[in-house]
Protein backbone atom coordinates (compact mmCIF):
# COMPACT_ATOMS: atom_id res chain seq x y z
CA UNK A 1 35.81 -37.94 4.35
CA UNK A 2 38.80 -38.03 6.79
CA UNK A 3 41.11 -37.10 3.88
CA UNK A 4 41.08 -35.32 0.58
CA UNK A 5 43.07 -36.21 -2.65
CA UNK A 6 45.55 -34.04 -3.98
CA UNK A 7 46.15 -34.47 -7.81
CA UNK A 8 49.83 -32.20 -8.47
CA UNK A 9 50.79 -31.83 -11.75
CA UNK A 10 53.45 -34.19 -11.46
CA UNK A 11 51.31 -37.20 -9.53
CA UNK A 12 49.37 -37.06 -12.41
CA UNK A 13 52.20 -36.95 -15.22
CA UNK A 14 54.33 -39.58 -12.95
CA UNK A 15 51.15 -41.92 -12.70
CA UNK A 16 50.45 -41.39 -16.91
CA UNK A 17 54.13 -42.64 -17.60
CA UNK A 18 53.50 -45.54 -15.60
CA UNK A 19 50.82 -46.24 -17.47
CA UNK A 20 52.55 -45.70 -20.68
CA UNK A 21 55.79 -47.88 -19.00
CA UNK A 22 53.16 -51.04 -18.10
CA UNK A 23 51.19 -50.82 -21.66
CA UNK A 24 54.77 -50.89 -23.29
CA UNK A 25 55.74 -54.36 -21.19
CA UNK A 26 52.64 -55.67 -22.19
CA UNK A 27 53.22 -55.17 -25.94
CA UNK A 28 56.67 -56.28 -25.63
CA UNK A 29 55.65 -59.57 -24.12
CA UNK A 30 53.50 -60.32 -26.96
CA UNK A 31 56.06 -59.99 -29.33
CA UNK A 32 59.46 -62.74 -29.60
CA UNK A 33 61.54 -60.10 -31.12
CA UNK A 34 61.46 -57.53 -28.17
CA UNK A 35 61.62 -59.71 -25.60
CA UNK A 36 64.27 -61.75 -26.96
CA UNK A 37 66.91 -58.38 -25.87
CA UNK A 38 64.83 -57.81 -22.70
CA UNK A 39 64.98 -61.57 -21.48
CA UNK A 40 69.28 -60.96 -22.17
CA UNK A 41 68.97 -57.74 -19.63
CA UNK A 42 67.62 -60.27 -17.33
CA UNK A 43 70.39 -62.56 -18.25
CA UNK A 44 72.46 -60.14 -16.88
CA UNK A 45 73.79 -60.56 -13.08
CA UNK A 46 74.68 -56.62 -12.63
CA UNK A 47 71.97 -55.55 -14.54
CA UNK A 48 69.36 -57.39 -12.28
CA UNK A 49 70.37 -56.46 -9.10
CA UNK A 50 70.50 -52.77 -9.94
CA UNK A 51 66.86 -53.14 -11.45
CA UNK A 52 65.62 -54.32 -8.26
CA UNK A 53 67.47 -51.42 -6.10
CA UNK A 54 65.92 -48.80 -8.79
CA UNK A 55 62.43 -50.58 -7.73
CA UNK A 56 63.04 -50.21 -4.30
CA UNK A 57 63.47 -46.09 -4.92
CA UNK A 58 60.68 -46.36 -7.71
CA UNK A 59 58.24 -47.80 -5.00
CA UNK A 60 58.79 -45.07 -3.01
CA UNK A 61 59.08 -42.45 -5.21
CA UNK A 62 55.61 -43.41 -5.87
CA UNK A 63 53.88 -43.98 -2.55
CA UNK A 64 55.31 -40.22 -2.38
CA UNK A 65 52.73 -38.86 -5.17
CA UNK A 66 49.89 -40.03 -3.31
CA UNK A 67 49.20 -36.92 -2.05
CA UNK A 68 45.96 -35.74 0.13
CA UNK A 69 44.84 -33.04 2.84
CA UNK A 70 43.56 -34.40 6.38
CA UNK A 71 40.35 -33.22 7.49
CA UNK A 72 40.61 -30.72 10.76
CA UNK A 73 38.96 -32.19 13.85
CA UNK A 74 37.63 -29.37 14.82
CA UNK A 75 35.50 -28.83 11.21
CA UNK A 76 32.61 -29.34 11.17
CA UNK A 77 30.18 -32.47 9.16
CA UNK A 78 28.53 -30.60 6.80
CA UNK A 79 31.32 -28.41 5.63
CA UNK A 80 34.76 -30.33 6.57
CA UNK A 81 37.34 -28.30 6.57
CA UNK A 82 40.89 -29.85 5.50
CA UNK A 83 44.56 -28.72 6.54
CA UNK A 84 46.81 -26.26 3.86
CA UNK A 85 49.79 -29.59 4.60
CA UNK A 86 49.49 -31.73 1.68
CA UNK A 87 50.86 -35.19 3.05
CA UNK A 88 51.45 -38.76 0.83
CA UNK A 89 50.94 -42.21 1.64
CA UNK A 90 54.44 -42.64 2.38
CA UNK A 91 54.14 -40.02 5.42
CA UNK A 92 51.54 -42.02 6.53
CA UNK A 93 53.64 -45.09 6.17
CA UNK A 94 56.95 -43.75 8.28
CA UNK A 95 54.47 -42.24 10.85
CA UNK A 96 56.76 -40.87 13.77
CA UNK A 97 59.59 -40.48 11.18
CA UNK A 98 58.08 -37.28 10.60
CA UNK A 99 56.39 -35.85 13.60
CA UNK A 100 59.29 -36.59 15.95
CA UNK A 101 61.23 -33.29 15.45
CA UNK A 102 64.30 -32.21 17.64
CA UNK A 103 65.01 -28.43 18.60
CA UNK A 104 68.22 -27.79 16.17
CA UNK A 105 71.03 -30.49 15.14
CA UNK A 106 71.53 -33.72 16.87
CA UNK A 107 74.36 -36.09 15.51
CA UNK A 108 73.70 -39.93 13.68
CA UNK A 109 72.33 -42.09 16.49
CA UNK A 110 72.71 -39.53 19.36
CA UNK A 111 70.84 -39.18 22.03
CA UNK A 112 72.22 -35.56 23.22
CA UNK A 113 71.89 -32.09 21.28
CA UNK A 114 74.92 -31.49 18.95
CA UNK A 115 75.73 -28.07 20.49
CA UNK A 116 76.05 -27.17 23.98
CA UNK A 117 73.24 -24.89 25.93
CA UNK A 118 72.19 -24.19 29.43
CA UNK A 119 70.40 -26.37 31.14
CA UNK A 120 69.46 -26.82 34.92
CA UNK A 121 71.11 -29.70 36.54
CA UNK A 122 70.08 -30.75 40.01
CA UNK A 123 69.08 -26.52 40.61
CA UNK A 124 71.95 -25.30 38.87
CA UNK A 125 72.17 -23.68 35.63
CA UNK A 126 75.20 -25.43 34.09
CA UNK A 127 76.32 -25.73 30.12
CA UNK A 128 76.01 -28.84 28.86
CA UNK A 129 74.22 -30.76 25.89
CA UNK A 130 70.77 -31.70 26.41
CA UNK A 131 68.76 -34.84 25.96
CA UNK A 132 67.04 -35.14 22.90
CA UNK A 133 63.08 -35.21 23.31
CA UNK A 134 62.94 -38.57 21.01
CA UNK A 135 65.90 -40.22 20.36
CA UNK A 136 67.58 -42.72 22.43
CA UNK A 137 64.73 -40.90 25.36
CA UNK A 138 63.57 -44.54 25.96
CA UNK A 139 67.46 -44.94 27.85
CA UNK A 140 68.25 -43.93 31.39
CA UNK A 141 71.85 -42.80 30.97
CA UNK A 142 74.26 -42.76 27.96
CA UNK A 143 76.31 -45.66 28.89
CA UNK A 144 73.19 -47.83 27.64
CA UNK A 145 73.72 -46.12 24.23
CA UNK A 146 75.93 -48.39 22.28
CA UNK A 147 74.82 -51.69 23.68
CA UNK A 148 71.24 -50.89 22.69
CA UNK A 149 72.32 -49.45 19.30
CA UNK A 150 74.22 -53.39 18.81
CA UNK A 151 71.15 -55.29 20.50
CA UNK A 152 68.39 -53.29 17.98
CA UNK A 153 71.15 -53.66 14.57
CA UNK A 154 71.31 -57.24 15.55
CA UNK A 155 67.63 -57.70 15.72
CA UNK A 156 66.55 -55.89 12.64
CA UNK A 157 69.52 -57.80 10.78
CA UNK A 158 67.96 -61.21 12.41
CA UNK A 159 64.57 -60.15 10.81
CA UNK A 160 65.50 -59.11 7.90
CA UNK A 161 67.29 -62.36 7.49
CA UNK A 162 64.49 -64.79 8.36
CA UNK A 163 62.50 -62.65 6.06
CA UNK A 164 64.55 -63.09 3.04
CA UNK A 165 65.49 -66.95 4.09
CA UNK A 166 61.26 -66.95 4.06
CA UNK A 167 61.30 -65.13 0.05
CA UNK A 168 63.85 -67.80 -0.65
CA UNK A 169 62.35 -70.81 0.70
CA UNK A 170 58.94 -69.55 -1.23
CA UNK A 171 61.14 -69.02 -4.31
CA UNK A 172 62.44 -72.35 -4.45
CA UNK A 173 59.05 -74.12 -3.68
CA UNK A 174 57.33 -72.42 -6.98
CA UNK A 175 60.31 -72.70 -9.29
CA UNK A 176 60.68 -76.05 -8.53
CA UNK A 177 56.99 -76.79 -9.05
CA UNK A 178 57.21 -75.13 -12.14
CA UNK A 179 59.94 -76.83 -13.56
CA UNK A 180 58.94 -80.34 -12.43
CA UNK A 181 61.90 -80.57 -10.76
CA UNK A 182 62.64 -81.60 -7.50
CA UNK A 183 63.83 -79.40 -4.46
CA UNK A 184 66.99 -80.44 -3.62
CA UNK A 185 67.88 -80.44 -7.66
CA UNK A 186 66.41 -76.56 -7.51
CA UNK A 187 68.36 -75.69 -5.53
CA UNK A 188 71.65 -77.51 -7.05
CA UNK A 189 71.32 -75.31 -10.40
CA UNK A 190 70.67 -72.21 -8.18
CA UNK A 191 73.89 -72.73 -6.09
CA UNK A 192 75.68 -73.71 -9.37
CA UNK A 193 73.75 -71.01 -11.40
CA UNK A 194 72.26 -72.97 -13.81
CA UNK A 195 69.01 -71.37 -13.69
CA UNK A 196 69.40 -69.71 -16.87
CA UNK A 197 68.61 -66.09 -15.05
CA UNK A 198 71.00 -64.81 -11.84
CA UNK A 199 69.12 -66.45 -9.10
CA UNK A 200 72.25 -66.22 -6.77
CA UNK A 201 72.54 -62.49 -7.36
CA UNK A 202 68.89 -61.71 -7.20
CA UNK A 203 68.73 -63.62 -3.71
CA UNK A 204 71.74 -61.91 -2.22
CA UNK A 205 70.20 -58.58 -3.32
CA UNK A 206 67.25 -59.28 -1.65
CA UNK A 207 68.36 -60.78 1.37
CA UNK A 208 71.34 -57.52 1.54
CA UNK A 209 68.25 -55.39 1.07
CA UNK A 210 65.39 -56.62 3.90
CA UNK A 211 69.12 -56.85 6.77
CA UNK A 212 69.15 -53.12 5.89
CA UNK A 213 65.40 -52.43 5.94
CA UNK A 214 64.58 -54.31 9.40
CA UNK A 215 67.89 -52.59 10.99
CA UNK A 216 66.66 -49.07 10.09
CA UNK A 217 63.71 -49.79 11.03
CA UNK A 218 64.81 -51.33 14.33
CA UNK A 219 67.15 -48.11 14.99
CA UNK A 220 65.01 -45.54 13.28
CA UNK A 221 61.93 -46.07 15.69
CA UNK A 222 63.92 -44.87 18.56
CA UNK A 223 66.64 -43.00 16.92
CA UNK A 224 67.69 -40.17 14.82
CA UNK A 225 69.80 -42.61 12.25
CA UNK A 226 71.15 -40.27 10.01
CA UNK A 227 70.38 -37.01 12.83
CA UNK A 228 68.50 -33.78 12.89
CA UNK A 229 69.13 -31.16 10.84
CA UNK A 230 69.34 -27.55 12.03
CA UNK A 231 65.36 -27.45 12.67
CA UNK A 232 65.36 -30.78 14.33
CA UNK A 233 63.78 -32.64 11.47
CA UNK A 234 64.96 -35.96 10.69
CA UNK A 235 67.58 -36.30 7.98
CA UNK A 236 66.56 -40.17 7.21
CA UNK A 237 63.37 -38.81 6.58
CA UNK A 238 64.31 -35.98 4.29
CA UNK A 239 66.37 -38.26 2.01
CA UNK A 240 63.58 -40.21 1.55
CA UNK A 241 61.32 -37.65 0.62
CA UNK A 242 63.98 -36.33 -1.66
CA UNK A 243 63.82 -39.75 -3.68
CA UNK A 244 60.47 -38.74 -5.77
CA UNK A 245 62.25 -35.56 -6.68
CA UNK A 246 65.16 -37.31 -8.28
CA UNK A 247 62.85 -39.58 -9.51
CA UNK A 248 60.81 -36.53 -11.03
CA UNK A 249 63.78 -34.49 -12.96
CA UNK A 250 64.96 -38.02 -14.22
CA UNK A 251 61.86 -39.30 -15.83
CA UNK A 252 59.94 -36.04 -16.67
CA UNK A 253 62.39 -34.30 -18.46
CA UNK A 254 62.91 -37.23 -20.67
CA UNK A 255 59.12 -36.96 -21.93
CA UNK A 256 60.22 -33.79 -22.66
CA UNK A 257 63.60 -34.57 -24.37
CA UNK A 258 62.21 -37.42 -26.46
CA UNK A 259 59.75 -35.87 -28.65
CA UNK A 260 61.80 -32.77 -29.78
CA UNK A 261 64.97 -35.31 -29.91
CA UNK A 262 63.41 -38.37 -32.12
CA UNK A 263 61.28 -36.00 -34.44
CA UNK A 264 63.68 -33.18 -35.11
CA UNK A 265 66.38 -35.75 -35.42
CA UNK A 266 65.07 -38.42 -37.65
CA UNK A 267 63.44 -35.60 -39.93
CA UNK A 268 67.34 -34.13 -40.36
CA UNK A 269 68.77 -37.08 -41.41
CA UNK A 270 65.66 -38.54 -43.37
CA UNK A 271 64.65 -35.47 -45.44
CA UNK A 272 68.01 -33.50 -45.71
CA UNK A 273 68.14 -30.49 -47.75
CA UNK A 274 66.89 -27.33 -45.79
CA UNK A 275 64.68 -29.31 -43.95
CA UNK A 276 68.34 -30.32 -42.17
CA UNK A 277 70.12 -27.38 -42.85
CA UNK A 278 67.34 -25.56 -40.19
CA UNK A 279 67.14 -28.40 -37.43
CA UNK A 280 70.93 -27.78 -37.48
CA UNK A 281 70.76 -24.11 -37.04
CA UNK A 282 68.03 -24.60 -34.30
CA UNK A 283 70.08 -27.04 -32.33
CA UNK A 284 73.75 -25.33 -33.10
CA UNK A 285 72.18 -22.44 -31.69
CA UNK A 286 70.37 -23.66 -28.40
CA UNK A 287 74.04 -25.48 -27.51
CA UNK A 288 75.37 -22.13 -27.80
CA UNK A 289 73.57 -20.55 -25.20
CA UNK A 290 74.57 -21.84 -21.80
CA UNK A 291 72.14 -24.10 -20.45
CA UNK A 292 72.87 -22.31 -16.60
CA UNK A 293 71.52 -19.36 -17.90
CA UNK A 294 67.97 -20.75 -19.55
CA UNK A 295 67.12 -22.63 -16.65
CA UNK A 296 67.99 -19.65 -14.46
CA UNK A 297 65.96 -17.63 -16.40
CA UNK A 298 62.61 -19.80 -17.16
CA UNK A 299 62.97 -20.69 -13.06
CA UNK A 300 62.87 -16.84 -12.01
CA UNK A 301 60.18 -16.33 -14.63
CA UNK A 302 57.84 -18.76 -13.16
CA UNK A 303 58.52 -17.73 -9.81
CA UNK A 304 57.34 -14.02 -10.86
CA UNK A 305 54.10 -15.65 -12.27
CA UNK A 306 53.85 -18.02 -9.11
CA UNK A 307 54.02 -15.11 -6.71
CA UNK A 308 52.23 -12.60 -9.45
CA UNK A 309 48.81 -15.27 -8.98
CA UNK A 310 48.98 -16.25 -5.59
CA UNK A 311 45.19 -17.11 -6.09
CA UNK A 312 45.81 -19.89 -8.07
CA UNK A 313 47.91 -22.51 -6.06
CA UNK A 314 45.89 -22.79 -2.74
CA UNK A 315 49.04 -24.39 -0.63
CA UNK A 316 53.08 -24.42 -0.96
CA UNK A 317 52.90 -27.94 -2.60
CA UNK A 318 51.26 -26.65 -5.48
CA UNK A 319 53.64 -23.67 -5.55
CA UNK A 320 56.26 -25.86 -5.30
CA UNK A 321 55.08 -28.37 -7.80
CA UNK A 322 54.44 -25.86 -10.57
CA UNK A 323 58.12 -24.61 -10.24
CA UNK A 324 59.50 -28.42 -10.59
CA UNK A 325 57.63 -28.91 -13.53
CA UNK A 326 58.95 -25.99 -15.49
CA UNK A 327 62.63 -26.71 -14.14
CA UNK A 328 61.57 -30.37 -15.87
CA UNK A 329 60.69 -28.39 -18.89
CA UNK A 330 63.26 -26.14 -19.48
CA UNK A 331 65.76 -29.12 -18.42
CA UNK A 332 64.31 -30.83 -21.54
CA UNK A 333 63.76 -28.05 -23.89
CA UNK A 334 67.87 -27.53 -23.33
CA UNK A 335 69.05 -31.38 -23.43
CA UNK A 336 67.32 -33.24 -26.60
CA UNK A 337 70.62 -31.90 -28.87
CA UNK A 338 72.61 -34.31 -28.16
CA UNK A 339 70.32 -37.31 -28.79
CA UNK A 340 68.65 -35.72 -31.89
CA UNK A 341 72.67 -35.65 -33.46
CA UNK A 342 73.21 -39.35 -32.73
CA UNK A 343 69.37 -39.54 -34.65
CA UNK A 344 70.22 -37.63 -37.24
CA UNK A 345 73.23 -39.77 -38.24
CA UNK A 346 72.09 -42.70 -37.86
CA UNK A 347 69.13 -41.45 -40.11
CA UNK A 348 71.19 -39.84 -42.60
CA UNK A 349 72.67 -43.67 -42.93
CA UNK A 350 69.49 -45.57 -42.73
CA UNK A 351 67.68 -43.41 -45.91
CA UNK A 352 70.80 -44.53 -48.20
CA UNK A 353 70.17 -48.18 -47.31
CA UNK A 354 68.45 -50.51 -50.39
CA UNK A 355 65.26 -51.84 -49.04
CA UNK A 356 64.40 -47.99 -47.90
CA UNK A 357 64.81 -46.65 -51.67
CA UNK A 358 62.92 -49.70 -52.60
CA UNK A 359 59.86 -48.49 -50.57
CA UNK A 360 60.48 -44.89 -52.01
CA UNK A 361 60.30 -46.63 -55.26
CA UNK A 362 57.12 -48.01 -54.92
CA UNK A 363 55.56 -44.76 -53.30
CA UNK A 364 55.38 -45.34 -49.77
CA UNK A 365 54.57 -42.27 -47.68
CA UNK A 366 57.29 -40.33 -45.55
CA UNK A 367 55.76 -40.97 -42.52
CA UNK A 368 55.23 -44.81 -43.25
CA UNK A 369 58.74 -45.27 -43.91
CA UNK A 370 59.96 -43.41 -40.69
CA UNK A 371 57.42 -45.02 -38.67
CA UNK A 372 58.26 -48.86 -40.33
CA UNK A 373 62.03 -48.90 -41.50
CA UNK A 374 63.90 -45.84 -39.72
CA UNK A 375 62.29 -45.29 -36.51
CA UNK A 376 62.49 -49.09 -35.28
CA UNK A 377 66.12 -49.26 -36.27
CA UNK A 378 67.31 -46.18 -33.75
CA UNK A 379 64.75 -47.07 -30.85
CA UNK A 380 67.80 -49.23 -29.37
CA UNK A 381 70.04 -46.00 -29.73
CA UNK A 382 66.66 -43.83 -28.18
CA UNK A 383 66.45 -46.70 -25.20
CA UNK A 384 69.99 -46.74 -24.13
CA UNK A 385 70.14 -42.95 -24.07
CA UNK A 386 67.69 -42.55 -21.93
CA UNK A 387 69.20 -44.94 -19.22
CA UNK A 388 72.33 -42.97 -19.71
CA UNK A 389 70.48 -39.75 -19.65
CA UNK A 390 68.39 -40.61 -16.29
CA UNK A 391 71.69 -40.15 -13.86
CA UNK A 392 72.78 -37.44 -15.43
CA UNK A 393 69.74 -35.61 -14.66
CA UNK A 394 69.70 -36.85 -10.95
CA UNK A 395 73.03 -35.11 -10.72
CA UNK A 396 72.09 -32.07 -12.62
CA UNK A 397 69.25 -31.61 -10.46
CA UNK A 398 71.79 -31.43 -7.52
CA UNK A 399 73.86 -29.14 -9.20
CA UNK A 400 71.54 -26.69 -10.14
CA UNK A 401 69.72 -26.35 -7.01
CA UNK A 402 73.36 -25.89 -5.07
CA UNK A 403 73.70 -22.48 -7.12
CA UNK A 404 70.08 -21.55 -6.24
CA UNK A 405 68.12 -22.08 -9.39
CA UNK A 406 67.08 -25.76 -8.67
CA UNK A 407 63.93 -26.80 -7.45
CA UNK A 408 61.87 -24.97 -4.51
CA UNK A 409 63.56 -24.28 -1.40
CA UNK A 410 60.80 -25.61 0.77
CA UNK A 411 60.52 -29.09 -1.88
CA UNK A 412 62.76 -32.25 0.08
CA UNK A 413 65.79 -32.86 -2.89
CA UNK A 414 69.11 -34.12 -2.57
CA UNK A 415 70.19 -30.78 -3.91
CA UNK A 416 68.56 -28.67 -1.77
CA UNK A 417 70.37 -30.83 0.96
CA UNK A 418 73.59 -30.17 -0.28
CA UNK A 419 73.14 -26.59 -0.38
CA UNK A 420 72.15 -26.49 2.74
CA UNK A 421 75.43 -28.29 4.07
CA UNK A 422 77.53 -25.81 2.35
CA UNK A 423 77.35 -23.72 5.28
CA UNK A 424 77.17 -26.16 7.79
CA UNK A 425 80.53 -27.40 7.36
CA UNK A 426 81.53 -24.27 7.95
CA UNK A 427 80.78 -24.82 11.79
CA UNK A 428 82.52 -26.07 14.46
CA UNK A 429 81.87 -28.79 14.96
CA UNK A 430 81.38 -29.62 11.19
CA UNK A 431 78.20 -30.83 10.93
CA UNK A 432 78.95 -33.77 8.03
CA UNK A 433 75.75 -36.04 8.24
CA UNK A 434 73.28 -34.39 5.95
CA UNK A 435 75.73 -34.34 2.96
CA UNK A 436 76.61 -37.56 4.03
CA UNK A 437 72.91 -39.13 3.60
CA UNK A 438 72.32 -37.06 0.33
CA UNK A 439 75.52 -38.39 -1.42
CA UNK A 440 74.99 -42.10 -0.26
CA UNK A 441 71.52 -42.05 -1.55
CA UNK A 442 72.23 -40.04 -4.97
CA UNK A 443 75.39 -42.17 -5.60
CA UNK A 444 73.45 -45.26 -4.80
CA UNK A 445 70.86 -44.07 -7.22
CA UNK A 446 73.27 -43.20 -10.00
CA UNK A 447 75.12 -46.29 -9.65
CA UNK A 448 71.84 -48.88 -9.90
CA UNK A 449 71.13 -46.62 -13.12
CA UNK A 450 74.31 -46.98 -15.08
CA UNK A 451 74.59 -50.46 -14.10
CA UNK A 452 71.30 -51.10 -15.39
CA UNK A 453 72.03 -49.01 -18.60
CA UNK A 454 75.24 -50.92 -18.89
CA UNK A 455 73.36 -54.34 -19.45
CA UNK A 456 70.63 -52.12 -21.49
CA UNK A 457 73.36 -51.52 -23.85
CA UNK A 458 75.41 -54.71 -24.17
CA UNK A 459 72.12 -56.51 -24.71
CA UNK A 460 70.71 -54.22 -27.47
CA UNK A 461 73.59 -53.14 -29.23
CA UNK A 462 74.27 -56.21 -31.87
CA UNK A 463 78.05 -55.49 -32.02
CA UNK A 464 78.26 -56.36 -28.04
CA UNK A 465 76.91 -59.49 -28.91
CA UNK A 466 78.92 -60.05 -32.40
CA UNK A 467 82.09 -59.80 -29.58
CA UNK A 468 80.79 -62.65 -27.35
């Protein structure tokens, strides 16, 4: 084999909730009352075009867990050797994204060094900044620069449009079949939304979407369009990467959270007594002790184990794998409190109601009445929370690894990006792009999820809909 698969802990976690996530849709299409709130999300014009910017940064956060080793080509048949880099399918995919690497910084676009060196110049050592080795190295001079820059944005925006006009044309063809309907009257009760979902705003999404693709692809296979960093690599590249990290914190911590938050909760406010009086005291406790301080201290204790048992992770990925997935741990060992309160009064209300002392009545378990009558009356409170939740770990992720007790240094992370700019804009000249790229892409993240959660709540929250 020209490759070997690499299973991390958190491929194989990501790729289980996925699994979980799909069986979940299917059960909910099979059933009127849970789509009937789900088909109002997709009612929703804000709430659709953030869902399909999350599933741009989902699809990628997943072609990143595809992990593997490449064979060496100098190994031989009968006992291949394979390289200690674990790469993904999405390094395959960007190709010369990641193998075209600069010497230190190099600006957004530029085709010269950001910092001056010297360099010989017709057999004269002079001090000047020197041509990049990749970008813009296709050009002659700088004065070709800009044009070129205009001539490949205007191209990739030309694609990107006659790919989405394509989607759209496609779109309208099937719709129309399906609803017997002519296309010219399609595409009346599209233009005048009448569709009864946001086809305008799911078209313009796309269409905004594939212009921005087929430009950065267009400037991105000559150029450095977000530039270097101070070892050359390619910032574009390492926001990407830093996507499935986000991704990671956000939706691994809250299969942590859950659990401990729905169980703990719904027992407090079901069973009362001392059964609540010690779910309080565990919980009144935990948000006593400042979170900073657990995660800094469960981080530096698996880094003592990691470099304790070097013997067991055979390559940094590992290393740096195991260490995410205790900060995703710890993260959710230290955030279910607030969700399990919310449970715990809404179960404290729920027990008092008639038609649950009916069921006591007639000697109905504990665990049959949580699972029939309480539980499916707070999984709209559980749902939105964990939309909510999901940016707020994104940003804590960033936060944490800024004061140095985040995720591995050597793991791509938006956090990791902004510590690194700390210092950097402490130069002169400031060196502004990598914080740049690691805000636009974390508040672009953030955003599409508390958008989304906005529609999540307005369509499953009854009094939303009592207001309409």
């Amino acid at each position: 084999m020209t490759i070997q698969p690499v299973i991390l802990w958190t491929d194989a976690l990501i790729f289980a909730l996925l699994a979980g996530v799909l069986a979940m849709v299917w059960g909910i299409s099979r059933r009127e009352h849970l789509r009937a709130p789900w088909a109002a999300v997709g009612r929703r014009p804000m709430a659709m075009g953030a869902a399909l910017v999350l599933g741009v940064f989902v699809v990628i956060g997943l072609l990143d867990s595809l992990h593997y080793r490449e064979r060496l080509a100098d190994s031989p048949a009968d006992s291949p050797q394979y390289s200690v880099e674990v790469l993904s399918a999405f390094d395959a995919l960007v190709g010369s994204l990641r193998t075209q690497q600069e010497k230190t910084y190099s600006a957004p676009l530029a085709m010269q060094l950001y910092a001056k060196e010297f360099v010989e110049q017709y057999g004269v050592t002079v001090r000047a900044y020197p041509r990049l080795k990749y970008g813009g190295a296709h050009l002659k001079d700088a004065a070709a620069r800009l044009p070129d820059i205009a001539r490949r944005s205007a191209i990739g925006l030309a694609q990107g449009l006659a790919a989405s006009l394509l989607l759209f044309g496609l779109l309208a063809g099937v719709q129309a079949r399906r609803t017997q309907a002519s296309l010219g009257e399609w595409l009346t009760a599209w233009g005048e939304a009448r569709l009864g979902w946001p086809g305008r705003t799911v078209v313009f999404i796309v269409m905004l979407m594939l212009m921005l693709a087929g430009m950065l692809l267009q400037l991105a296979s000559n150029y450095h369009v977000f530039g270097t960093d101070k070892v050359g690599q390619d910032v574009l590249y390492i926001t990407l990467k830093s996507i499935r990290t986000g991704l990671v914190i956000g939706t691994l911590t809250t299969l942590v959270t859950l659990p401990l938050a729905i169980g703990l909760g719904i027992a407090a406010g079901y069973f009362r007594g001392w059964v609540d009086d010690v779910i309080q005291y565990v919980y009144t406790v935990l948000n006593s002790i400042p979170g900073v301080l657990l995660i800094a201290a469960a981080v530096l204790i698996v880094q003592v184990y990691i470099e304790s048992n070097p013997q067991l992770f055979d390559n940094a990925a590992a290393r740096a794998d195991v260490r995410l997935l205790a900060l995703c741990l710890i993260m959710g060992v230290t955030s279910w409190t607030g969700l399990a309160r919310l449970l715990r009064g809404e179960a404290l209300k729920l027990s008092t109601l008639d038609y649950v002392d009916a069921a006591r009545a007639f000697g109905v378990s504990h665990a049959r009445i949580i699972s029939r009558h309480i539980f499916p009356n707070v999984f709209h409170l559980v749902l939105i929370a964990i939309v909510l939740d999901f940016s707020g770990l994104v940003l804590a992720e960033a936060v944490l690894s800024y004061v140095g007790v985040g995720v591995d240094p050597s793991m791509h992370s938006w956090g990791n990006m902004i510590n690194g700019a700390r210092l950097e804009l402490a130069r002169e000249p400031t060196v502004w792009w990598q914080l740049g790229a690691a805000f636009t892409f974390m508040f672009t993240l953030v955003l599409a999820a508390n958008l989304f959660a906005d529609g999540v709540r307005d369509a499953f929250d009854p009094r939303q809909e009592g207001r309409r």
